[in-house]
Protein backbone atom coordinates (compact mmCIF):
# COMPACT_ATOMS: atom_id res chain seq x y z
CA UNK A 1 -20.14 207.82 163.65
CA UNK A 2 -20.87 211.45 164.87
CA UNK A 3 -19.97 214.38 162.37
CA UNK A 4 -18.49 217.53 163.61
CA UNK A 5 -21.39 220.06 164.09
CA UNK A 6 -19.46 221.86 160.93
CA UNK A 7 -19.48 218.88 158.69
CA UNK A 8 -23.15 218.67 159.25
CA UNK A 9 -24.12 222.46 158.79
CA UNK A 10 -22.60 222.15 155.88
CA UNK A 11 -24.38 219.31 154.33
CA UNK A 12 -27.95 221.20 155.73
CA UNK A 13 -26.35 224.05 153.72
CA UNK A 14 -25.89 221.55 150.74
CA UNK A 15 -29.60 220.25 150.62
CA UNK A 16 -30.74 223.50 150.73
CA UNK A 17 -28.59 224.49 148.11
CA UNK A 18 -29.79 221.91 146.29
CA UNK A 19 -33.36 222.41 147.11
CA UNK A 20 -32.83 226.28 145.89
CA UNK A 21 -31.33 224.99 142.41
CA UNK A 22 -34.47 222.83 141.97
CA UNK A 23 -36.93 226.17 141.84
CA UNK A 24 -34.41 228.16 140.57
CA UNK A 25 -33.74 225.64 137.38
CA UNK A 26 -37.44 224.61 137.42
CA UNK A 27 -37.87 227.13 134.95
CA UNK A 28 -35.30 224.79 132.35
CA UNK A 29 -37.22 221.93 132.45
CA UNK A 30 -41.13 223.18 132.31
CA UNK A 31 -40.94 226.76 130.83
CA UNK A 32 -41.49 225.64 126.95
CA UNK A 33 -43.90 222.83 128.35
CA UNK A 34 -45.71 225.41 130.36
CA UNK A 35 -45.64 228.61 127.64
CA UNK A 36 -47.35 225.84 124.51
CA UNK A 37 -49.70 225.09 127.18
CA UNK A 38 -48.99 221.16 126.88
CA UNK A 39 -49.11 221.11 130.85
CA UNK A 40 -50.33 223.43 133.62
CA UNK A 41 -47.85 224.66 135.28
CA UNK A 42 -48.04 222.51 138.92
CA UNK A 43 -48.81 219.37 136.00
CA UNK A 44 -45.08 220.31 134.75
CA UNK A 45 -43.79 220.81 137.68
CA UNK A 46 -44.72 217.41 139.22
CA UNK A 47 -43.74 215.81 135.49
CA UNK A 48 -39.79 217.94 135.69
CA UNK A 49 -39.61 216.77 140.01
CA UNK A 50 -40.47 212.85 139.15
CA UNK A 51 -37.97 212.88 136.06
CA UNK A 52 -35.01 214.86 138.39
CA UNK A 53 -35.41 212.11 140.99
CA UNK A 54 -35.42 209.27 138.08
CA UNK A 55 -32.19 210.44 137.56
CA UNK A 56 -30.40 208.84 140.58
CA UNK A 57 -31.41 205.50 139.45
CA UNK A 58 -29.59 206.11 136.53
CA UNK A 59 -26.61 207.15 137.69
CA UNK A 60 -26.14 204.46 140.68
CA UNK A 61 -27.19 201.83 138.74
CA UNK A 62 -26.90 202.00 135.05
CA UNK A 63 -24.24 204.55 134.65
CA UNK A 64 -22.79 203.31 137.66
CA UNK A 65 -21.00 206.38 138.55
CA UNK A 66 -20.88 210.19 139.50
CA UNK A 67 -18.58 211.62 136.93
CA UNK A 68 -20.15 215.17 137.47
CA UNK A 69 -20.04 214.92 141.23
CA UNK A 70 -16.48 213.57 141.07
CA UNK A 71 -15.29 216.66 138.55
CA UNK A 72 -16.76 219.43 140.82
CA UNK A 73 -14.85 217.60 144.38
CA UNK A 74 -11.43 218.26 142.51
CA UNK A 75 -12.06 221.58 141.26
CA UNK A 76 -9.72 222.89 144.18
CA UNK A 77 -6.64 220.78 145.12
CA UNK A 78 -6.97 218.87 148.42
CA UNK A 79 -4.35 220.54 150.36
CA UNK A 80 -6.54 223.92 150.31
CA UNK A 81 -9.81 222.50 151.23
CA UNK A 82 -10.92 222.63 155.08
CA UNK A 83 -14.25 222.59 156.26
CA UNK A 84 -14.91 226.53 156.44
CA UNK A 85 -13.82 226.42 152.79
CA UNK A 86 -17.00 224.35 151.76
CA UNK A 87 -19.20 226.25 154.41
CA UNK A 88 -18.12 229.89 152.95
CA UNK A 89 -18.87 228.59 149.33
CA UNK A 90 -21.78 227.77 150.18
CA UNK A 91 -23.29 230.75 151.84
CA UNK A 92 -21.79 233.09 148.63
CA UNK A 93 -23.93 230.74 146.51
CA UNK A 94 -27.06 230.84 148.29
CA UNK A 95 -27.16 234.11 148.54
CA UNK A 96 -26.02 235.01 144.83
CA UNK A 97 -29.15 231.93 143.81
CA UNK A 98 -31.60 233.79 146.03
CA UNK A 99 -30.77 237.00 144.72
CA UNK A 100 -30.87 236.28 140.82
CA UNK A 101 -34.03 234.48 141.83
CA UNK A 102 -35.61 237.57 143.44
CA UNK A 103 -34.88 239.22 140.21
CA UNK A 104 -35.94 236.50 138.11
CA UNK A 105 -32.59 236.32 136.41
CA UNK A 106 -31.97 232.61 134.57
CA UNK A 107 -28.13 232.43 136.32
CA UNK A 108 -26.31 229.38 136.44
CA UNK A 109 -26.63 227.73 140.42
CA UNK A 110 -23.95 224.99 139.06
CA UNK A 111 -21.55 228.06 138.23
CA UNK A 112 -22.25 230.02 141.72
CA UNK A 113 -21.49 227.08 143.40
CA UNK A 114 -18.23 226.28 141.57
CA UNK A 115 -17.78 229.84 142.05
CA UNK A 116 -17.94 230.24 145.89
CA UNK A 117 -15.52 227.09 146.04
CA UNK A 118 -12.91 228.26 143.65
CA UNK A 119 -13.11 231.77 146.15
CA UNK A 120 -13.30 230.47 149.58
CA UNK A 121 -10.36 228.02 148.93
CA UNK A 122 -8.22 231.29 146.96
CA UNK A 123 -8.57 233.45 150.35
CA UNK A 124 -8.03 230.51 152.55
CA UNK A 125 -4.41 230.42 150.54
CA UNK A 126 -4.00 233.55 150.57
CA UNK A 127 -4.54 233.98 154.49
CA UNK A 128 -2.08 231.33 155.15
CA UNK A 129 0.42 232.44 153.43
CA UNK A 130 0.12 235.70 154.37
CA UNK A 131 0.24 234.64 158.22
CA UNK A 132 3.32 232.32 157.00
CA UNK A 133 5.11 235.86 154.70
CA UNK A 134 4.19 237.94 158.33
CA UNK A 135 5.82 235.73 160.76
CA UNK A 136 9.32 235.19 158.27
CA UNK A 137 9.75 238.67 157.49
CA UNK A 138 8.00 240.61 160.15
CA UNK A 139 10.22 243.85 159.02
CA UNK A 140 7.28 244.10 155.82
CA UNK A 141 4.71 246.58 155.53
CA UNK A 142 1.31 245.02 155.21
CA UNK A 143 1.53 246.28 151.26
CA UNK A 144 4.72 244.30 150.69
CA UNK A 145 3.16 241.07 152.59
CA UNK A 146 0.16 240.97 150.67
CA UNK A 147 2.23 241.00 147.58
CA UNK A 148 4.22 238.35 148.47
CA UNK A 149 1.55 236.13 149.65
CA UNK A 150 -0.53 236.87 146.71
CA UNK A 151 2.87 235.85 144.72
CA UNK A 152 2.95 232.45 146.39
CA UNK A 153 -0.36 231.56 145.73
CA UNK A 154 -0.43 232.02 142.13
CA UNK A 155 1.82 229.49 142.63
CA UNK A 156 0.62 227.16 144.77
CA UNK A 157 -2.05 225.18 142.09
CA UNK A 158 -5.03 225.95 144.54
CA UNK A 159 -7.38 225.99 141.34
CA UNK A 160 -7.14 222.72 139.18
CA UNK A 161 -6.91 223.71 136.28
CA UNK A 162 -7.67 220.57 133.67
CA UNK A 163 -11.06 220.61 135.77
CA UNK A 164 -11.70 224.24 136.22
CA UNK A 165 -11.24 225.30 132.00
CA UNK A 166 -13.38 222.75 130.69
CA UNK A 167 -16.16 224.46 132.83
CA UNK A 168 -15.16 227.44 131.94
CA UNK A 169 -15.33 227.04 127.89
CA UNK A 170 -18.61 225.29 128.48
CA UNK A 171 -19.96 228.35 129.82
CA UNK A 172 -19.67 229.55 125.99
CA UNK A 173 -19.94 226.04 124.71
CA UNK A 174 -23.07 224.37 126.10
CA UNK A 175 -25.42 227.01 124.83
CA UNK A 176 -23.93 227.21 121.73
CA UNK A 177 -24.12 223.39 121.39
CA UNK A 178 -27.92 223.29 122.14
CA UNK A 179 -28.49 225.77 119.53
CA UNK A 180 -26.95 223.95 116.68
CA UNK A 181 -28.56 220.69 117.93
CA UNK A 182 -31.83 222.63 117.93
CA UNK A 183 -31.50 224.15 114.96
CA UNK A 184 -30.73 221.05 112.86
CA UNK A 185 -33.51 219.17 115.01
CA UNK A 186 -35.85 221.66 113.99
CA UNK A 187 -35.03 222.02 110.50
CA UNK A 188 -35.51 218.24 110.02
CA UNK A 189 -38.47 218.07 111.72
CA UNK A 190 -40.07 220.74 109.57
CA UNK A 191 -38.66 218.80 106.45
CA UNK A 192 -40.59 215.64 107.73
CA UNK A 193 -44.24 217.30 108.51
CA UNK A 194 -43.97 219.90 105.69
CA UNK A 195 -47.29 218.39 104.02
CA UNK A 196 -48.76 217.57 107.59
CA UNK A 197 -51.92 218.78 108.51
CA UNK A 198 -51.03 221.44 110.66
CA UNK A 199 -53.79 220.49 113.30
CA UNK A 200 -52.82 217.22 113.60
CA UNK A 201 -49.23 218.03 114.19
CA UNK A 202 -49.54 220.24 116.70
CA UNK A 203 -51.05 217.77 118.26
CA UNK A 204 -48.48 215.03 118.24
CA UNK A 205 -45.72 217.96 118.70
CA UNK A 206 -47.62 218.38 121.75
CA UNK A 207 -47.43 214.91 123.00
CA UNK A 208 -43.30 214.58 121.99
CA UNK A 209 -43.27 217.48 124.33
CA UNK A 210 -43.90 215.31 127.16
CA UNK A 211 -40.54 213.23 126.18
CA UNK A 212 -38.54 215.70 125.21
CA UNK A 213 -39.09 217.67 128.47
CA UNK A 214 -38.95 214.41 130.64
CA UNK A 215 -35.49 213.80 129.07
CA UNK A 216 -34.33 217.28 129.61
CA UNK A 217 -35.54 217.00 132.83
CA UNK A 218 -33.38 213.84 132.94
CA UNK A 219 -30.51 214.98 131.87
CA UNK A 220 -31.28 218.07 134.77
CA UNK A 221 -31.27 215.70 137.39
CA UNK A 222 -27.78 213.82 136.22
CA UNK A 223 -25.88 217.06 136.10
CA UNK A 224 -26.89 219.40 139.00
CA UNK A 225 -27.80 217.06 141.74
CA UNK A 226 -24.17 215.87 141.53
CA UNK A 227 -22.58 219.00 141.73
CA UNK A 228 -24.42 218.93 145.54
CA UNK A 229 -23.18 215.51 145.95
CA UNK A 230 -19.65 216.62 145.10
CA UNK A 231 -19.63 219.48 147.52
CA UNK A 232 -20.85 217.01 150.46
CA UNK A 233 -17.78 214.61 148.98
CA UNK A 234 -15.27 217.03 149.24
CA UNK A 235 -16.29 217.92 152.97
CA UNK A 236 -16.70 214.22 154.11
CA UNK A 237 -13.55 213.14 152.61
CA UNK A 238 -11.92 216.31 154.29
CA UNK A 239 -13.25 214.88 157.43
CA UNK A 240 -12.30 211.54 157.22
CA UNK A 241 -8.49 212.37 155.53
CA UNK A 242 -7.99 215.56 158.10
CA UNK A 243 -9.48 215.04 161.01
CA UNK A 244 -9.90 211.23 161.46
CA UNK A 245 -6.95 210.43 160.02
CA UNK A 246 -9.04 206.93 158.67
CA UNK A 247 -6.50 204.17 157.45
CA UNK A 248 -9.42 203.26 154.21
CA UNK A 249 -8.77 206.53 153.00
CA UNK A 250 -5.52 207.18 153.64
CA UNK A 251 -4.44 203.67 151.39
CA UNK A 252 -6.54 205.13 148.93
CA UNK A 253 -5.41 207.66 146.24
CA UNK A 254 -6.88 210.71 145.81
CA UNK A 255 -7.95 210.43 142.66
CA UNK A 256 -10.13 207.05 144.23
CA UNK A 257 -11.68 208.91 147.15
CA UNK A 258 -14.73 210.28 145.54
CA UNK A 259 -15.76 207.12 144.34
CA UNK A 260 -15.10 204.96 147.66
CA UNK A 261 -17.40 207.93 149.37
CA UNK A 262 -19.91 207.50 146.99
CA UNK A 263 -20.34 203.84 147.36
CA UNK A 264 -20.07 204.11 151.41
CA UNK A 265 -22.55 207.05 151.36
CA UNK A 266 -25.09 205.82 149.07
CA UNK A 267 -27.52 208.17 151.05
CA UNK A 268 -25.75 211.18 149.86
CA UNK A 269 -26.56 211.14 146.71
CA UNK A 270 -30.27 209.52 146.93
CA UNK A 271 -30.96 212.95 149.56
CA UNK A 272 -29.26 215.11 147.28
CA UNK A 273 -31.39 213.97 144.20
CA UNK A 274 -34.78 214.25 146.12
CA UNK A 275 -33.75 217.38 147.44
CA UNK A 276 -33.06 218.99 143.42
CA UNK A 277 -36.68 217.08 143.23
CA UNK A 278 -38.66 219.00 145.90
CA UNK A 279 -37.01 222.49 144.78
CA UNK A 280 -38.67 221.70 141.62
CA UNK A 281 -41.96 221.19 142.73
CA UNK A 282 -41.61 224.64 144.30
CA UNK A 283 -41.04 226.08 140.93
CA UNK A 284 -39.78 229.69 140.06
CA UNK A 285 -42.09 231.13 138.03
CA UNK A 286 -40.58 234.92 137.48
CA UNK A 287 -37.70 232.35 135.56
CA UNK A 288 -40.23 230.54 133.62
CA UNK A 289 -41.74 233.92 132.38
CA UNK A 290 -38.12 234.37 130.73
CA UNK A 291 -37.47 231.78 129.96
CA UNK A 292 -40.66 230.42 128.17
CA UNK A 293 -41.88 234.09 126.47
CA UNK A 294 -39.31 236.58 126.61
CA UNK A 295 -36.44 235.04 124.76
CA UNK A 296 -38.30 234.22 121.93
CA UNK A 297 -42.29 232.51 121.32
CA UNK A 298 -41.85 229.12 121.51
CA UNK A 299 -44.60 226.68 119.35
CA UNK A 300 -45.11 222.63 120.71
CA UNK A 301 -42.46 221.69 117.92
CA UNK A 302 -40.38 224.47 119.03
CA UNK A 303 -40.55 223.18 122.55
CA UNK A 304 -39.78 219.34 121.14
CA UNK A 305 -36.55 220.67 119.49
CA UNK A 306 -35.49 223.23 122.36
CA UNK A 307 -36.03 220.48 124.73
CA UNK A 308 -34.83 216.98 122.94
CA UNK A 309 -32.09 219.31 122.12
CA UNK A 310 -31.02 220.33 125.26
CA UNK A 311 -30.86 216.83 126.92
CA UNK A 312 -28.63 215.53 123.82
CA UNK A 313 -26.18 217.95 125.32
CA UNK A 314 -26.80 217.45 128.86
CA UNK A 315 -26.22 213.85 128.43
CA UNK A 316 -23.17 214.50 126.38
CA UNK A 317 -21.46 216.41 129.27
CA UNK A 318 -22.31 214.58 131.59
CA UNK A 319 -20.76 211.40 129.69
CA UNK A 320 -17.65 213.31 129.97
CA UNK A 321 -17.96 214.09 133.62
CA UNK A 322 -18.16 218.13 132.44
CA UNK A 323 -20.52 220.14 134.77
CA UNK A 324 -22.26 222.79 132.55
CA UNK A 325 -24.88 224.68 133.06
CA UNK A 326 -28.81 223.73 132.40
CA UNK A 327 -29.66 226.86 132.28
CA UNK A 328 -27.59 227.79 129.52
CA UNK A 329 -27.43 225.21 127.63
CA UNK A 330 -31.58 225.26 127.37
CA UNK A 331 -31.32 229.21 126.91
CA UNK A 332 -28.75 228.48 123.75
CA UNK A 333 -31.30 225.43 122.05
CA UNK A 334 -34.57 228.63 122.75
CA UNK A 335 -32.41 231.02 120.58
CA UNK A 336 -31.76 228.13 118.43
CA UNK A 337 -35.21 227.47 117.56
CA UNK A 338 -35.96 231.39 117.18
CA UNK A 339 -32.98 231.51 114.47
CA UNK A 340 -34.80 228.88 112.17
CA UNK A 341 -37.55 231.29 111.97
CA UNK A 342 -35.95 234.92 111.71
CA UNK A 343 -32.80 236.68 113.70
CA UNK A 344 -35.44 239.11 114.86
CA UNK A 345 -37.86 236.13 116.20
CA UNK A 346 -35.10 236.58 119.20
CA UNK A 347 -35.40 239.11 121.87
CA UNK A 348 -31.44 239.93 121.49
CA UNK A 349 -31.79 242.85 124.27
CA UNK A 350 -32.77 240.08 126.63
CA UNK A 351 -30.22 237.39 125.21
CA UNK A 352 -27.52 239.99 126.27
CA UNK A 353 -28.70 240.21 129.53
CA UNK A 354 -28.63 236.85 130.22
CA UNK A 355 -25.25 236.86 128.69
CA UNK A 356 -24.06 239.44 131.12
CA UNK A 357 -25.65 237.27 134.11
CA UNK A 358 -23.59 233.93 133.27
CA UNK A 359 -19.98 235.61 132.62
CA UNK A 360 -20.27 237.69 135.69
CA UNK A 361 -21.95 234.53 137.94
CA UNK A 362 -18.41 232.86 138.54
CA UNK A 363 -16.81 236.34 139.27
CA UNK A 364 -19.08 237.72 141.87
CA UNK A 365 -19.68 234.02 143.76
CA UNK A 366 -16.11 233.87 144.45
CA UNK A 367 -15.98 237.16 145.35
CA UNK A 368 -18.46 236.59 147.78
CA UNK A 369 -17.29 233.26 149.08
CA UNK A 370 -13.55 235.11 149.87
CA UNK A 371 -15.32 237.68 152.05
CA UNK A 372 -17.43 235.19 153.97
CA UNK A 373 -14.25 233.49 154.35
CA UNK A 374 -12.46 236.33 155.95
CA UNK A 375 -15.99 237.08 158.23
CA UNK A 376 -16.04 233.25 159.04
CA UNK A 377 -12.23 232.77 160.20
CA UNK A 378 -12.48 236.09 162.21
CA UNK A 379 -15.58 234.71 163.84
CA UNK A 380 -14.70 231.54 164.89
């Protein structure tokens, strides 16, 4: 079967994506592991890549399923989804990942991505109808038609919503999540080795480390990887529903598609997992620096509890097929750990920073996606 040379731009576009998010969320996985000095930092990074690609295997074959992968293809309804849709997303959130990379800004790739989808497929609506608005009542000014077109798409249900708010409050949630978890983790871990030679438990706080980051790293690979996978979904199921008008899935019902693709595409998934793999082995070290030092200092058993803490939620989410962000949800179980010692043991000028990053991430990618659109369309 030959894809259109659109379809297969796009899943390039999607690896690379993917491969982007790997160095660009390296920092989540190896940045305590890395700051207690428990691993070099190409050690970690090899130790964070194997872990990420460990993570298909659990999916395919003991979960059995892409929840996360499945959640982010129905973000937008079907009906508003075309092949430029997926392509412009995509561009807004490589470029918006590049450039928070440059700057060594801990943004969330899963967000930008959700982002640039959410925008491309608004402006796609929105051009439609205003070409549909234009044609009916050619006696409007361009003002009035842009109105009206903007009217009907508000009501049009181009964004899902049951998908797109859960994402949304776990913007706020997931961090705030990890830093209970870590807090309590670290509280009862300080109960337990309160009369421990100190020595000695840094030590074995030191060798946890290597578990508790192999699990975040775990519970990386489960979440973001699939968010690729869902984007390459939502294209090839476009192609085969739009374009090749295929019988299998046509008889199937939406809500099935995802998961018929994923068992006929089996490679999707595998390429898009090695691909989050590779990206971290690259590593983004500028990230690493704040994440690992600038938040807050961050001892072995401060690393066990950020960490262990972390993939608790990760694998929580993912459970209920909720895309979140690793980034924040590893940036709320830091702070956590610095609150057990002092309020002042966090950098809060930083924390607000950050902050401003993730609420604005979502904004700005769709902003970017609807312009690319537009440049796209007029193109071609």
């Amino acid at each position: 079967m030959e894809f259109p040379i659109l379809l297969v731009v796009i899943i390039a576009l999607a690896l690379i994506f993917d491969y982007i998010n790997g160095f660009h969320d390296a920092a989540n996985s190896i940045a305590t592991i890395v700051s207690t000095k428990v691993l070099t930092p190409f050690q970690a990074v090899l130790w964070a890549a194997l872990w990420n690609f460990a993570a298909f295997f659990i999916a395919a074959y003991i979960i059995g399923e892409f929840k996360i992968g499945n959640t982010i293809a129905k973000t937008v309804n079907e009906n508003f989804i075309t092949l430029e849709v997926i392509f412009s997303g995509l561009i807004a959130a490589i470029a918006w990942n590049l450039l928070t990379w440059w700057f060594g800004i801990p943004s969330s790739s899963s967000h930008t991505l959700i982002g640039g989808f959410l925008g491309a497929a608004l402006m796609h609506a929105f051009m439609m109808d205003y070409h549909a608005v234009a044609a009916a009542q050619p006696e409007l000014g361009m003002w009035e038609t842009t109105k009206e077109a903007f009217s009907q798409v508000t009501h049009q249900g181009v964004v899902k919503f049951d998908k797109v708010i859960p994402i949304f409050l776990f913007i706020f949630m997931a961090p705030i999540i990890g830093m209970i978890i870590s807090i309590i983790i670290t509280l009862i871990i300080v109960h337990l080795y309160k009369r421990s030679n100190p020595h000695k438990a840094d030590k074995s706080f030191k060798r946890l480390q290597l578990a508790s980051s192999a699990l975040f790293s775990l519970g990386h690979g489960l979440n973001d990887a699939q968010k690729v996978m869902g984007i390459i979904g939502a294209a090839v199921i476009y192609y085969h529903v739009n374009m090749l008008q295929d019988a299998q899935y046509l008889n199937i019902p939406s809500a099935g598609r995802f998961d018929y693709f994923a068992q006929h595409y089996i490679w999707v998934p595998l390429v898009s997992f090695i691909a989050i793999a590779l990206g971290t082995m690259s590593g983004g070290w500028k990230i690493i620096k704040t994440m690992g030092t600038k938040i807050t200092k961050v001892t072995s058993l401060e690393g066990v509890s950020a960490e262990t803490a972390g993939a608790i939620t990760l694998f929580i989410t993912d459970h209920f097929g909720i895309p979140v962000s690793t980034t924040h949800t590893i940036t709320g179980s830091i702070i956590g750990v610095g609150l057990t010692k002092r309020i002042s043991a966090v950098r809060w000028g930083i924390t607000v920073s950050l902050l401003w990053a993730w609420v604005l991430t979502i904004p700005i990618s769709a902003i970017v996606a609807a312009i690319t659109y537009l440049v796209v369309t007029f193109l071609f």
